[in-house]
PDB file of N, CA and C in Angstrom:
ATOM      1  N   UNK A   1     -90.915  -6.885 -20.929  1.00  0.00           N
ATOM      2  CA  UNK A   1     -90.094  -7.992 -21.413  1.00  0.00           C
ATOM      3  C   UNK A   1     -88.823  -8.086 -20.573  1.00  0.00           C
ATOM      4  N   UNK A   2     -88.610  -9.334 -20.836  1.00  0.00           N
ATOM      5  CA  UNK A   2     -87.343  -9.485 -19.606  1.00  0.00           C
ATOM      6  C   UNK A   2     -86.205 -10.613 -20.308  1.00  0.00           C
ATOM      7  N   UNK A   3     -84.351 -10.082 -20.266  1.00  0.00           N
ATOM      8  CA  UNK A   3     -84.161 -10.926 -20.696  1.00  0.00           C
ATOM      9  C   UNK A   3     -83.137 -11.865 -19.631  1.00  0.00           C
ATOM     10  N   UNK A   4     -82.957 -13.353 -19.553  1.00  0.00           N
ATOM     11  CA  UNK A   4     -82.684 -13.567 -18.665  1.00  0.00           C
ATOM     12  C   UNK A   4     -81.430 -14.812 -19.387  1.00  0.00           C
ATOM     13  N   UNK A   5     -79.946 -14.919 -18.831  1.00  0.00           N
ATOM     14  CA  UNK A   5     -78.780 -15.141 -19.117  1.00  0.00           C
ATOM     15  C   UNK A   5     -78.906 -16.810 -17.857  1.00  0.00           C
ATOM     16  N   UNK A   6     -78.819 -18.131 -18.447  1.00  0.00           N
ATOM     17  CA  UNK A   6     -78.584 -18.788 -17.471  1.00  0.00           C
ATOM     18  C   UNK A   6     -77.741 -20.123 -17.592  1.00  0.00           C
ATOM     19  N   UNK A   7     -77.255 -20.462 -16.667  1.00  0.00           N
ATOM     20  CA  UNK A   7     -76.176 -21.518 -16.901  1.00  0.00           C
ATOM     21  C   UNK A   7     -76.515 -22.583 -15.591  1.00  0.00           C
ATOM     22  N   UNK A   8     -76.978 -23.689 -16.362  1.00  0.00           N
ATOM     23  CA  UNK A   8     -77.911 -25.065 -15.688  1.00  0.00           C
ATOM     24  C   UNK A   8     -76.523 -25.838 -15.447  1.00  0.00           C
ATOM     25  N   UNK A   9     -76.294 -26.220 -14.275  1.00  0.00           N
ATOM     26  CA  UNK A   9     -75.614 -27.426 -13.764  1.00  0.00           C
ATOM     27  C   UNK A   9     -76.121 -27.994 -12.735  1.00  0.00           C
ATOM     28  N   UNK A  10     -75.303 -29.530 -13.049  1.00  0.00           N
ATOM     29  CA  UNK A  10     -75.598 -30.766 -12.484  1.00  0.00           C
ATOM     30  C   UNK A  10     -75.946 -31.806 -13.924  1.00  0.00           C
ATOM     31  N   UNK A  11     -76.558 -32.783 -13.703  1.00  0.00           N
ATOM     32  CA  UNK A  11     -76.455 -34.156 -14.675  1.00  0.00           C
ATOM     33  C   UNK A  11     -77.488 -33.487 -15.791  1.00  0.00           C
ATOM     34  N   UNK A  12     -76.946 -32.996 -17.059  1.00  0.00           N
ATOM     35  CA  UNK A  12     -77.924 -32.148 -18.018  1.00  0.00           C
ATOM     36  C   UNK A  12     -77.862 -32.329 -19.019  1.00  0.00           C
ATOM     37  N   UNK A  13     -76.416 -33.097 -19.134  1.00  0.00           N
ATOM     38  CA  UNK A  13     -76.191 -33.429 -20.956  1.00  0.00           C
ATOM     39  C   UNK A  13     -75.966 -35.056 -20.981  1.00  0.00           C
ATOM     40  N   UNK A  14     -76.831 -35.444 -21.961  1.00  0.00           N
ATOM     41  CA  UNK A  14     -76.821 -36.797 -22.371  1.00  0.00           C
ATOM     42  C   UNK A  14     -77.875 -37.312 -21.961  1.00  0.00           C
ATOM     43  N   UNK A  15     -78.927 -36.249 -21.099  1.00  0.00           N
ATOM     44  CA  UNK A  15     -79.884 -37.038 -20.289  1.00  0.00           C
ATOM     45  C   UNK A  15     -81.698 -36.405 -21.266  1.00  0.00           C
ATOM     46  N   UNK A  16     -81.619 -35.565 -22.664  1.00  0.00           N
ATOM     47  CA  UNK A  16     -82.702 -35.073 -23.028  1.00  0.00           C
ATOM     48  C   UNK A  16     -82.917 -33.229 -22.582  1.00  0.00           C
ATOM     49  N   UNK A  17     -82.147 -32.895 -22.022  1.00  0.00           N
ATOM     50  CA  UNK A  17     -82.469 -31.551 -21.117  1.00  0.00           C
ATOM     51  C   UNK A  17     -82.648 -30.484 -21.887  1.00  0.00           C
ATOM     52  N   UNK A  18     -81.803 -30.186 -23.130  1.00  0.00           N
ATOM     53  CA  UNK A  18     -81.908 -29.099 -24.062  1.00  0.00           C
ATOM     54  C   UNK A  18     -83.138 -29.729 -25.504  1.00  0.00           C
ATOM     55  N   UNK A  19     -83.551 -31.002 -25.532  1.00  0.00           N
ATOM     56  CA  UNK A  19     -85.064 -30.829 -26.218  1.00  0.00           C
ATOM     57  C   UNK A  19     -86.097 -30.771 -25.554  1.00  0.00           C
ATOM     58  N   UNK A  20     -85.906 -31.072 -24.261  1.00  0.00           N
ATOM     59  CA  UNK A  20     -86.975 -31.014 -23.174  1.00  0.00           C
ATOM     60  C   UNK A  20     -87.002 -29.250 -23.207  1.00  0.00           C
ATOM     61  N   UNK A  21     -86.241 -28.845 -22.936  1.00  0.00           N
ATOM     62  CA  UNK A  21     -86.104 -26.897 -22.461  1.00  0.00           C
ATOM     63  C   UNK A  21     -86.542 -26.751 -23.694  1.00  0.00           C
ATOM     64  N   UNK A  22     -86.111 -26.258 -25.054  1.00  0.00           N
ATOM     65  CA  UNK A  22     -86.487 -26.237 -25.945  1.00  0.00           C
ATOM     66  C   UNK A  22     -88.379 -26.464 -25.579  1.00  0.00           C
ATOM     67  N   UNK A  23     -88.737 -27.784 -25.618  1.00  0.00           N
ATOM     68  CA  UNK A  23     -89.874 -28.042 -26.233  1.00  0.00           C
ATOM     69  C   UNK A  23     -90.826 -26.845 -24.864  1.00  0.00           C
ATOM     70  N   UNK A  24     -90.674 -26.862 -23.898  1.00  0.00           N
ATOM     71  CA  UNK A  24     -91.123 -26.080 -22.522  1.00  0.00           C
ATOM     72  C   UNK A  24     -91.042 -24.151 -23.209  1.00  0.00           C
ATOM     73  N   UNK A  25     -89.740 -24.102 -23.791  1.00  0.00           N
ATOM     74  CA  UNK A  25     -89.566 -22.854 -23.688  1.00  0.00           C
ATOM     75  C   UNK A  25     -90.617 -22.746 -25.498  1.00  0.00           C
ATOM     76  N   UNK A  26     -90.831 -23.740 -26.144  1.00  0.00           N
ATOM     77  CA  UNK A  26     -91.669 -23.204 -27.124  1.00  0.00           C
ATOM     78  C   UNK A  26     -93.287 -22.855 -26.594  1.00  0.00           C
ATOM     79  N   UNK A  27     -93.825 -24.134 -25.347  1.00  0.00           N
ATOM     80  CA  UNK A  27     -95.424 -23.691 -25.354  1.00  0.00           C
ATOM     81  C   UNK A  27     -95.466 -22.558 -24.571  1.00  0.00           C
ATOM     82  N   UNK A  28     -94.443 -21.678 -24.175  1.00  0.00           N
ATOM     83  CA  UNK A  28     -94.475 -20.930 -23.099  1.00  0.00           C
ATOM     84  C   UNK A  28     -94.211 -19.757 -24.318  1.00  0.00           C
ATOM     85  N   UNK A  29     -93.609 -19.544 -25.256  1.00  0.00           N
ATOM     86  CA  UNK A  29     -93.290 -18.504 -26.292  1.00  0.00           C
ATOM     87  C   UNK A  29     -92.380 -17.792 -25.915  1.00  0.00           C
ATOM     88  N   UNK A  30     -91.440 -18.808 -25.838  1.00  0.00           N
ATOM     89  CA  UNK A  30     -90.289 -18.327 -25.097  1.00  0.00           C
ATOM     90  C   UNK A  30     -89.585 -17.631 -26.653  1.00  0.00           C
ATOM     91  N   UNK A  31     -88.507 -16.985 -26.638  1.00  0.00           N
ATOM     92  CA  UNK A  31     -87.548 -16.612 -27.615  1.00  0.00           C
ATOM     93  C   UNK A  31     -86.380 -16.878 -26.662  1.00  0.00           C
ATOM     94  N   UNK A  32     -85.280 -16.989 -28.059  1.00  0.00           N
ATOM     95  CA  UNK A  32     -83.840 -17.307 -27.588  1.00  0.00           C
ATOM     96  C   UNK A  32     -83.128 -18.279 -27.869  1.00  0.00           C
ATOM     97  N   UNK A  33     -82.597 -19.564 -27.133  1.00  0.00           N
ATOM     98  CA  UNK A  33     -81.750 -20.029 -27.471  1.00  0.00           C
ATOM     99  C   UNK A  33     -80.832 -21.116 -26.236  1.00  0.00           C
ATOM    100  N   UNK A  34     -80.929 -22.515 -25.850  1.00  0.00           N
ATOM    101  CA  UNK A  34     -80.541 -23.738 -25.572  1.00  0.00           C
ATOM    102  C   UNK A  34     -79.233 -24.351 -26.047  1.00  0.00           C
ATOM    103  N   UNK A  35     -77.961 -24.606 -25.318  1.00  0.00           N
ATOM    104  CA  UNK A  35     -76.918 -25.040 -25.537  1.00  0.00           C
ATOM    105  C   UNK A  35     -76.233 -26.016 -24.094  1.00  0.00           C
ATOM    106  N   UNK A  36     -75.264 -26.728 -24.879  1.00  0.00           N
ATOM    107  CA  UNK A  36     -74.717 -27.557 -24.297  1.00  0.00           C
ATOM    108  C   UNK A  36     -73.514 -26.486 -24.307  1.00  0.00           C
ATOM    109  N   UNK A  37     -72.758 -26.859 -22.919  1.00  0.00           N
ATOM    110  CA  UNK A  37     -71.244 -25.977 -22.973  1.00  0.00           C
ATOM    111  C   UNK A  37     -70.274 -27.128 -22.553  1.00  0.00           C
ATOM    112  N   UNK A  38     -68.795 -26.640 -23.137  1.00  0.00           N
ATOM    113  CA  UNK A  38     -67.944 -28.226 -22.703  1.00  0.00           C
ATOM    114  C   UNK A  38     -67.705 -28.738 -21.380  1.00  0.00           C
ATOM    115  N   UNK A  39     -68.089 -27.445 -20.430  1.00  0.00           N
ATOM    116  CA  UNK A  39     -67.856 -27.660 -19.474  1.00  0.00           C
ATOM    117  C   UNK A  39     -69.125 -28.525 -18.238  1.00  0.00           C
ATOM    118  N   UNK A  40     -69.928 -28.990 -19.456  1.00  0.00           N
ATOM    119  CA  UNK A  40     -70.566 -30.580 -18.867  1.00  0.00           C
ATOM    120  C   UNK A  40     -72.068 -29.320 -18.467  1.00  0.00           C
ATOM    121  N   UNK A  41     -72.141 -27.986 -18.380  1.00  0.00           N
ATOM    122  CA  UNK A  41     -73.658 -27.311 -18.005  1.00  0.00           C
ATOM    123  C   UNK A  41     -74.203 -27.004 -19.418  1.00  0.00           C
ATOM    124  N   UNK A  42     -75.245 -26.857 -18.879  1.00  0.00           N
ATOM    125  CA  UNK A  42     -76.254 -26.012 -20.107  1.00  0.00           C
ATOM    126  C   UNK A  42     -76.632 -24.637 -20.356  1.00  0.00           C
ATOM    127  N   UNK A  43     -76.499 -23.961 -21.054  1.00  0.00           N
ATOM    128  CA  UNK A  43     -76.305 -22.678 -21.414  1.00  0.00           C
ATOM    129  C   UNK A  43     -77.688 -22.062 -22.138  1.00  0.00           C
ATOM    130  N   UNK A  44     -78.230 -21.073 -21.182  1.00  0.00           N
ATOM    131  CA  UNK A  44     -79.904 -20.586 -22.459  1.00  0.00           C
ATOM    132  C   UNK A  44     -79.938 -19.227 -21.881  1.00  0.00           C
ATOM    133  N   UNK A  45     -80.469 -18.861 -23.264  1.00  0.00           N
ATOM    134  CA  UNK A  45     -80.857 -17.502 -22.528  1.00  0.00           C
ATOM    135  C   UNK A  45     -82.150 -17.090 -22.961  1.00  0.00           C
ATOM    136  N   UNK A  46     -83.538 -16.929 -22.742  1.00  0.00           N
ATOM    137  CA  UNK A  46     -84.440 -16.779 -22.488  1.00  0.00           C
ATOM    138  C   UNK A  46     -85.526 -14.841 -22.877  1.00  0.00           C
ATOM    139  N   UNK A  47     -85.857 -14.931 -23.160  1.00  0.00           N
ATOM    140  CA  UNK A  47     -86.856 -13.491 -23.455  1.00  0.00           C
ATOM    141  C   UNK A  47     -88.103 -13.531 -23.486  1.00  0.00           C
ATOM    142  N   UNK A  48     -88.966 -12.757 -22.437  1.00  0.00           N
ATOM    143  CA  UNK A  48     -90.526 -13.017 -22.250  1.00  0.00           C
ATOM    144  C   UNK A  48     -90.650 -12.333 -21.207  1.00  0.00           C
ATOM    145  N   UNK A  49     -92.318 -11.997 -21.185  1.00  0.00           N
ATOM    146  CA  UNK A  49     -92.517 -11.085 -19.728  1.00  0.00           C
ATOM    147  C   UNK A  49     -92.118 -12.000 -18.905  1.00  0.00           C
ATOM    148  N   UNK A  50     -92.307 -11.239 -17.600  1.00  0.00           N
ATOM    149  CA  UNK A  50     -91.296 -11.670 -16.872  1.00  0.00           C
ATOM    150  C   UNK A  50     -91.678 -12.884 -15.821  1.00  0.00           C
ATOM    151  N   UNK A  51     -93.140 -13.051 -15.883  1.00  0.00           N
ATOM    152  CA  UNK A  51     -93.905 -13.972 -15.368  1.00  0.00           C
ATOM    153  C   UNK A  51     -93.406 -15.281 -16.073  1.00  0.00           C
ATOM    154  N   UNK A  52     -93.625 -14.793 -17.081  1.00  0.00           N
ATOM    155  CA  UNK A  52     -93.154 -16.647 -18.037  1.00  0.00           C
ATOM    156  C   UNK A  52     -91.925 -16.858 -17.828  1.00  0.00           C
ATOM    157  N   UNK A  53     -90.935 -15.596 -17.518  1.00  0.00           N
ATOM    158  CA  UNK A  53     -89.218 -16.079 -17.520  1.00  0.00           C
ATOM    159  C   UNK A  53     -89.593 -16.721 -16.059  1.00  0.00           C
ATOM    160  N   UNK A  54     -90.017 -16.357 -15.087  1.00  0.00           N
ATOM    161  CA  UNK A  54     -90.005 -16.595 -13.667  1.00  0.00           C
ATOM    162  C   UNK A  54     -90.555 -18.285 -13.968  1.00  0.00           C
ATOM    163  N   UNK A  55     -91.775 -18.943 -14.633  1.00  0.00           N
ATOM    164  CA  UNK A  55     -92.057 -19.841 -14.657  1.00  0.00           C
ATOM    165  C   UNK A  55     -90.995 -21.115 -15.643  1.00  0.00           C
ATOM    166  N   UNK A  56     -90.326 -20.632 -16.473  1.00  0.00           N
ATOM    167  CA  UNK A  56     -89.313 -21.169 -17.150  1.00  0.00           C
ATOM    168  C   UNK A  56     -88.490 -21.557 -16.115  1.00  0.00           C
ATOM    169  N   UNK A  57     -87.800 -20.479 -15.835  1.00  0.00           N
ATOM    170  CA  UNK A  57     -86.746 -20.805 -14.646  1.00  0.00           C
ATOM    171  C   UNK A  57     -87.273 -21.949 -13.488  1.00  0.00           C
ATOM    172  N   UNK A  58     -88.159 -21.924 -12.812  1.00  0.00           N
ATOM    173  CA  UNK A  58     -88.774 -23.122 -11.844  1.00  0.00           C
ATOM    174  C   UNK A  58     -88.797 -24.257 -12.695  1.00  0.00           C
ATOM    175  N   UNK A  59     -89.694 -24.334 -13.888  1.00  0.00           N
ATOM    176  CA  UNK A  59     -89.525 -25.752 -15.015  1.00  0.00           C
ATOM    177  C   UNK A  59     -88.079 -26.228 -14.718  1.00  0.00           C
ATOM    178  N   UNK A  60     -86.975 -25.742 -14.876  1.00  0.00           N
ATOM    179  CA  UNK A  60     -85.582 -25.756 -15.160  1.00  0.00           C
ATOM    180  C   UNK A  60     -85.007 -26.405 -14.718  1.00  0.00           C
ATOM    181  N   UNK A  61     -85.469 -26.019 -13.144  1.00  0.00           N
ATOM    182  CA  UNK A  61     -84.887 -26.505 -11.891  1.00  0.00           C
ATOM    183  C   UNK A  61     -85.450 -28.216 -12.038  1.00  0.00           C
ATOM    184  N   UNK A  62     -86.540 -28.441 -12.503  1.00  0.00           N
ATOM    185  CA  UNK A  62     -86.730 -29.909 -12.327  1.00  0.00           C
ATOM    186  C   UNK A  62     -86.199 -30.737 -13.761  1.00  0.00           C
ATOM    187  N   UNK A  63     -86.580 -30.292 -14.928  1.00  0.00           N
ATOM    188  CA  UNK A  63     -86.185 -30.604 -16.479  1.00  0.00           C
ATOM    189  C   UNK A  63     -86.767 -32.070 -16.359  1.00  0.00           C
ATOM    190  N   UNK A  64     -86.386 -32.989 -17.362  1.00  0.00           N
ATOM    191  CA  UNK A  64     -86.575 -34.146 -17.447  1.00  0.00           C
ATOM    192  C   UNK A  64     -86.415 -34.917 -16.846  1.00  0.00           C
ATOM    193  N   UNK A  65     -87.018 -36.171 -16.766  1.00  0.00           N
ATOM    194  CA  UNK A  65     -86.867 -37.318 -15.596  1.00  0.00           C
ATOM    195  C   UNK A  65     -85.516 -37.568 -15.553  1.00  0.00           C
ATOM    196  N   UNK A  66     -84.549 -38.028 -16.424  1.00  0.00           N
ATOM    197  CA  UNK A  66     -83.209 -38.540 -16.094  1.00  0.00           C
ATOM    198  C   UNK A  66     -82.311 -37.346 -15.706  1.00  0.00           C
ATOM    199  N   UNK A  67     -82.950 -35.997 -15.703  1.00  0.00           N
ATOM    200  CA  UNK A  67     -81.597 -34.819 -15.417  1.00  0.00           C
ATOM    201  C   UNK A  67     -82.031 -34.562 -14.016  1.00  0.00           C
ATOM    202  N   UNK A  68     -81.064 -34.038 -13.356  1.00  0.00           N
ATOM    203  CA  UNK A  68     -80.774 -33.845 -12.065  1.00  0.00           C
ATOM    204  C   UNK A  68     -80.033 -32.995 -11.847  1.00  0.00           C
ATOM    205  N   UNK A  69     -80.601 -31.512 -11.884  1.00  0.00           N
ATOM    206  CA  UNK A  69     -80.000 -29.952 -11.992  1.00  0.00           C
ATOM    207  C   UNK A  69     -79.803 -29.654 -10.777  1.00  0.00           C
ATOM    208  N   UNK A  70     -78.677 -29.226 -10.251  1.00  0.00           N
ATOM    209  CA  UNK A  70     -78.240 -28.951  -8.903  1.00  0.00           C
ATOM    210  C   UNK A  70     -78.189 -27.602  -8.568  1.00  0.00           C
ATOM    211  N   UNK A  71     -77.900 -26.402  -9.893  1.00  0.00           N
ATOM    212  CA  UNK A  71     -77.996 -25.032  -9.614  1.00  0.00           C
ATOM    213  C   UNK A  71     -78.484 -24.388 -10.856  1.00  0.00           C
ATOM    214  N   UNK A  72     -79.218 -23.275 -10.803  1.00  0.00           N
ATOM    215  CA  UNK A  72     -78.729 -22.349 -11.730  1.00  0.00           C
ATOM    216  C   UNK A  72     -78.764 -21.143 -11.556  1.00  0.00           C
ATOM    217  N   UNK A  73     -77.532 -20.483 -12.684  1.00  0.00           N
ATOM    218  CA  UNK A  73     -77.036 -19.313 -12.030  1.00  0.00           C
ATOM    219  C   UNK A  73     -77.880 -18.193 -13.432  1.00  0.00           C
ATOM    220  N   UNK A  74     -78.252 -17.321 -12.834  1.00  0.00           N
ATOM    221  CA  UNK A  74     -79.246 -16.365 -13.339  1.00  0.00           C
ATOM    222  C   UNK A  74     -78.320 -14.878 -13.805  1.00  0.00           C
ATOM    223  N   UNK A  75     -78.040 -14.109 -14.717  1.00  0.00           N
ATOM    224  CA  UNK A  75     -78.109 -12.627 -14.723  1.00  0.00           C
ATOM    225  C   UNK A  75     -78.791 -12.097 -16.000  1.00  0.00           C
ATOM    226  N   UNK A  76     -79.200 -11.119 -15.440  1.00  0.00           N
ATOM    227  CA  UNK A  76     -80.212 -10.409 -16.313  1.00  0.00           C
ATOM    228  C   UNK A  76     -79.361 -10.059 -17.302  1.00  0.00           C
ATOM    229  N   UNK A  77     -79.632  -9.724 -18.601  1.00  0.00           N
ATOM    230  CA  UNK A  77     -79.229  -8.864 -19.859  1.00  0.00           C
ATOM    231  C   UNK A  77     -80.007  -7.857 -20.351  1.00  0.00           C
ATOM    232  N   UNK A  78     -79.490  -6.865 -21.237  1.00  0.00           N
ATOM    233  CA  UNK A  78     -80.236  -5.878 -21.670  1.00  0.00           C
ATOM    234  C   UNK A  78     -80.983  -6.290 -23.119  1.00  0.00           C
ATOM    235  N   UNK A  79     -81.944  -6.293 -22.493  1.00  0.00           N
ATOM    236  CA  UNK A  79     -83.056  -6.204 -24.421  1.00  0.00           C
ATOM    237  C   UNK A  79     -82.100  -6.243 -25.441  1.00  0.00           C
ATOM    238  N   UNK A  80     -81.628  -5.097 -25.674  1.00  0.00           N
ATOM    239  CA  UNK A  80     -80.830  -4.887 -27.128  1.00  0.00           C
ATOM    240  C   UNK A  80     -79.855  -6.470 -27.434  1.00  0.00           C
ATOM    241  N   UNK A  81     -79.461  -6.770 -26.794  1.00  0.00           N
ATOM    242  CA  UNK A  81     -78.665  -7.782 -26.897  1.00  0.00           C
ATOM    243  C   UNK A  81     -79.259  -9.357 -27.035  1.00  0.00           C
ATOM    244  N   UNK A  82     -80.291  -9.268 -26.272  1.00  0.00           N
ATOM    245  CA  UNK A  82     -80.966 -10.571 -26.569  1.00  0.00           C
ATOM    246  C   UNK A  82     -82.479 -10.258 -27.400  1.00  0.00           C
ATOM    247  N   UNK A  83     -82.291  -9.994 -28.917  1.00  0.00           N
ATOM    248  CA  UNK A  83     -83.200  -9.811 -29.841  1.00  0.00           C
ATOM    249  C   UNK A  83     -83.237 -11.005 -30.501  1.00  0.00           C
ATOM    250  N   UNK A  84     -84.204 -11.804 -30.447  1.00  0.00           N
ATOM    251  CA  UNK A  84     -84.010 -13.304 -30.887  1.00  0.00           C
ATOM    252  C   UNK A  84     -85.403 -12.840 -31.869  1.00  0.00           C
ATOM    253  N   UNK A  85     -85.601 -13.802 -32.779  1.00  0.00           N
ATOM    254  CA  UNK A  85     -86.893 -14.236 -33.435  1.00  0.00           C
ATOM    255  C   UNK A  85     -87.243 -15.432 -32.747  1.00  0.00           C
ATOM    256  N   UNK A  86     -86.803 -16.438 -32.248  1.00  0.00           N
ATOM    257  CA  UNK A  86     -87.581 -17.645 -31.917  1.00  0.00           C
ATOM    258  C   UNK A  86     -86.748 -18.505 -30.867  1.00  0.00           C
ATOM    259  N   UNK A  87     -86.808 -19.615 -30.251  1.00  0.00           N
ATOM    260  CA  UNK A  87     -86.537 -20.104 -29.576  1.00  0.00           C
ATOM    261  C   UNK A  87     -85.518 -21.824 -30.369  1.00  0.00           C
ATOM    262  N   UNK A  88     -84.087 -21.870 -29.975  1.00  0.00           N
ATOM    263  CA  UNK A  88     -84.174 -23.125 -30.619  1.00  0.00           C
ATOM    264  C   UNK A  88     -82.662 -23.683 -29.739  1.00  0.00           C
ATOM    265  N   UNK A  89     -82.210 -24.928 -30.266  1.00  0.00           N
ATOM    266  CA  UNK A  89     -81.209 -24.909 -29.622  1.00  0.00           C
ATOM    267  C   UNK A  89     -80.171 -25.540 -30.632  1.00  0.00           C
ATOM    268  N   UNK A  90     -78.929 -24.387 -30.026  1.00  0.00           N
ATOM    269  CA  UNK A  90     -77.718 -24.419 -30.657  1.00  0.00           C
ATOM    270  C   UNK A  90     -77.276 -25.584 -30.653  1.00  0.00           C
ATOM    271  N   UNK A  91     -76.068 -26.239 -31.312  1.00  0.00           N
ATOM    272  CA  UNK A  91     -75.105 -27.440 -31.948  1.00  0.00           C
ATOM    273  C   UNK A  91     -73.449 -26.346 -30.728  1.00  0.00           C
ATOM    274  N   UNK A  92     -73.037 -27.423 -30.276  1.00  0.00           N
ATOM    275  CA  UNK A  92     -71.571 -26.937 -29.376  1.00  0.00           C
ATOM    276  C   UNK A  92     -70.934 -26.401 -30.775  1.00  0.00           C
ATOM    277  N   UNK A  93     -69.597 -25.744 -30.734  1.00  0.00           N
ATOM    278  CA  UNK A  93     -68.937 -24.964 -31.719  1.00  0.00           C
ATOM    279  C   UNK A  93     -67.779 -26.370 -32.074  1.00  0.00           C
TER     280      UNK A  93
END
């Protein structure tokens, strides 16, 4: 299992990107968790062998027709910390 910390920028919010990820990271059995951050990127962090995180991450890079993701920045986390039951996406604070 692998857990993986990532922060999506470029055109991501307002355009579908976190129900699109969401709906991708459910047929894939993803666990974890999809957010918008104020600072205009998208925020997820991801748990699955490591084949499916590797295939998540490529999905990512393209997302939905109207988003247009320019980077994303990747660091690993330790298991203990990313113990999710399911996959969903957060509401901003």
């Amino acid at each position: 299992m692998q857990a993986i910390h990532l922060i999506i920028q470029g055109k991501v919010q307002g355009v579908g990107y976190r129900r699109w990820f969401e709906q991708q990271a459910i047929q894939l059995g993803l666990k974890g968790f999809v957010r918008n951050l104020e600072t205009g990127e998208v925020e997820a962090i991801i748990v699955e062998k490591e084949a499916i995180v590797r295939k998540m991450i490529q999905l990512s890079r393209t997302g939905p027709q109207r988003a247009k993701v320019t980077a994303i920045h990747q660091q690993s986390l330790n298991l203990q910390d990313a113990d999710f039951q399911d996959f969903k996406v957060l509401t901003e604070d």
